[in-house]
C-alpha atoms as a PDB file:
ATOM      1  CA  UNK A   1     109.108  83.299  97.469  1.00  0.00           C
ATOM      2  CA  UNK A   2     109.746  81.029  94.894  1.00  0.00           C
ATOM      3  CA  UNK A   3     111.636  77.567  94.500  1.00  0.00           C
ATOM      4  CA  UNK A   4     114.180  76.330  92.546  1.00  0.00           C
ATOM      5  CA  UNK A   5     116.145  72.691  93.142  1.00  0.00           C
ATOM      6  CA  UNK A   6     114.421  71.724  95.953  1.00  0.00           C
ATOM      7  CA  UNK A   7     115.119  75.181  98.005  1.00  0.00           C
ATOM      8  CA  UNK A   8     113.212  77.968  98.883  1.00  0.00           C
ATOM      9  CA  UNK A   9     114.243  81.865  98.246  1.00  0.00           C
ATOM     10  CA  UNK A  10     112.875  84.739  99.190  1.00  0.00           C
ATOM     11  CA  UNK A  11     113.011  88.552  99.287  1.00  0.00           C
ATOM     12  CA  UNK A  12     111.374  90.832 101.423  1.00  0.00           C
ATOM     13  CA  UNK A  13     110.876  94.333 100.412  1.00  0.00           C
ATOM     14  CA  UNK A  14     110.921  97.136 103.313  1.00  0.00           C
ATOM     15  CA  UNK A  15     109.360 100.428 101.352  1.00  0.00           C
ATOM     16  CA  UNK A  16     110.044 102.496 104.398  1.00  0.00           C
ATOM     17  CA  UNK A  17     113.921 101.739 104.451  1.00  0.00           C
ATOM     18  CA  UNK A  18     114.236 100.941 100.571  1.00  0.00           C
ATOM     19  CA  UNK A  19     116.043  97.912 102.216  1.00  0.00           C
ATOM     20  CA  UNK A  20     115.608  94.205 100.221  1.00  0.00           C
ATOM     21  CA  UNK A  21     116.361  91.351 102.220  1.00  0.00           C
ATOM     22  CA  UNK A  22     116.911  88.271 100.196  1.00  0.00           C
ATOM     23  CA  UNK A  23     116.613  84.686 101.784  1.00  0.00           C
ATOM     24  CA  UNK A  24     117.657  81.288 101.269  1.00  0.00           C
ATOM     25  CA  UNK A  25     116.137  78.187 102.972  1.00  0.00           C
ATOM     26  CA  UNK A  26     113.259  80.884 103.281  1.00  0.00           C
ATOM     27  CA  UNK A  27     110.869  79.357 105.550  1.00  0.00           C
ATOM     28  CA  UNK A  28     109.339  82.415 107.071  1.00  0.00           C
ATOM     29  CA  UNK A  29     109.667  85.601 105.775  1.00  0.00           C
ATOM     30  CA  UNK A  30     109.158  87.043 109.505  1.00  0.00           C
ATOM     31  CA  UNK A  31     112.555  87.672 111.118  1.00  0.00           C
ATOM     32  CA  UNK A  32     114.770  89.766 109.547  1.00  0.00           C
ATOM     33  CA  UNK A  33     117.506  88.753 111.157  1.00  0.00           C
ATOM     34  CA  UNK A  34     117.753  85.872 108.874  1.00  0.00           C
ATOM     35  CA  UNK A  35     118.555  87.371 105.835  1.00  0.00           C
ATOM     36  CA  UNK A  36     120.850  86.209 104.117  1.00  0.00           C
ATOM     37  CA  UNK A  37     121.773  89.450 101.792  1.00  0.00           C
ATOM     38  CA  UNK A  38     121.047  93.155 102.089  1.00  0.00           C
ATOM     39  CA  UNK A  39     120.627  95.664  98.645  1.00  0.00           C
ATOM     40  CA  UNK A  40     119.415  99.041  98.036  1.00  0.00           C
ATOM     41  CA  UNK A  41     117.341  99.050  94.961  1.00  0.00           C
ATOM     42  CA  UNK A  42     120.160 100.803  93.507  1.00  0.00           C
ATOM     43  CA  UNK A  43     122.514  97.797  93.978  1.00  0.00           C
ATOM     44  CA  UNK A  44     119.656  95.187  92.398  1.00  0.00           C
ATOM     45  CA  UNK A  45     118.968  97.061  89.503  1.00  0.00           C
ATOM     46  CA  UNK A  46     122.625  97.334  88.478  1.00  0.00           C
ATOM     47  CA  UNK A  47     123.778  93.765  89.580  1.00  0.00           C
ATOM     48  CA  UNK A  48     120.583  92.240  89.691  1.00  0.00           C
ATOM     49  CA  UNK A  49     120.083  88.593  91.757  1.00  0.00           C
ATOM     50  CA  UNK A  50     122.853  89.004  94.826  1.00  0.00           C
ATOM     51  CA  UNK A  51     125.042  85.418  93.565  1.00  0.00           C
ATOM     52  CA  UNK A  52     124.238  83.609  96.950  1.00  0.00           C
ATOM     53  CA  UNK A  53     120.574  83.547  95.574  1.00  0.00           C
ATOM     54  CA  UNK A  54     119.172  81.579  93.087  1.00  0.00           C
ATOM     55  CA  UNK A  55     117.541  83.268  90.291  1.00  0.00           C
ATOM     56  CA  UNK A  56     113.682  83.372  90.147  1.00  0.00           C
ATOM     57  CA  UNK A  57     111.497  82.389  87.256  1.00  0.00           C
ATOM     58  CA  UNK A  58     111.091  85.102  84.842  1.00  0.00           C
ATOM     59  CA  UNK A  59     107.430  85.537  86.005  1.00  0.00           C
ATOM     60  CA  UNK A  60     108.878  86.366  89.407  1.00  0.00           C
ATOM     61  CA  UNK A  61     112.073  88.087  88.441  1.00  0.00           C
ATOM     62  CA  UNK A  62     109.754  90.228  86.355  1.00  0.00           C
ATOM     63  CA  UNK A  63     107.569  91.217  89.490  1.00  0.00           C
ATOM     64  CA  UNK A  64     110.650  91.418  91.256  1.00  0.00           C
ATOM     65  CA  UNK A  65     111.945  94.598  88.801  1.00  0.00           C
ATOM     66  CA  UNK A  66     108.756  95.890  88.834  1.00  0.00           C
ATOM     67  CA  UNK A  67     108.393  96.566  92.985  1.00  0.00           C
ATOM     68  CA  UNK A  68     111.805  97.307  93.278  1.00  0.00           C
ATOM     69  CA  UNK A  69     111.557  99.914  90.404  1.00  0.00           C
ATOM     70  CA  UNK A  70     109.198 101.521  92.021  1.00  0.00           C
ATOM     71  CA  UNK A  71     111.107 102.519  94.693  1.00  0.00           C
ATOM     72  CA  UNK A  72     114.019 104.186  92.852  1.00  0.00           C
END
């Protein structure tokens, strides 16, 4: 999760699936019916941030690559 103007984002990263799930107004990262946008690692790693999302911090962007290249 991170924060950026005030709002909260989120992703959540299903390794079973290969599913990411990002959030905005992320309050809880529990129901997955919340989501807000769906991408195969595929998808991220070619377009990166979905444009409904604000874009993390490098720190967390960088963490971000890192998990979801591990799954590709």
């Amino acid at each position: 999760m991170w924060s950026t103007e005030g709002e909260v984002y989120g992703l959540s990263v299903d390794e079973e699936t290969h599913k990411l799930r990002w959030f905005a107004n992320a309050g809880c990262l529990c129901d997955w019916d919340d989501s807000e946008v769906d991408q195969t690692p595929a998808q991220f790693l070619a377009c990166g941030v979905p444009g409904r999302i604000a874009e993390p911090d490098a720190d967390t962007l960088a963490e971000i690559v890192q998990r979801v290249g591990a799954l590709v």
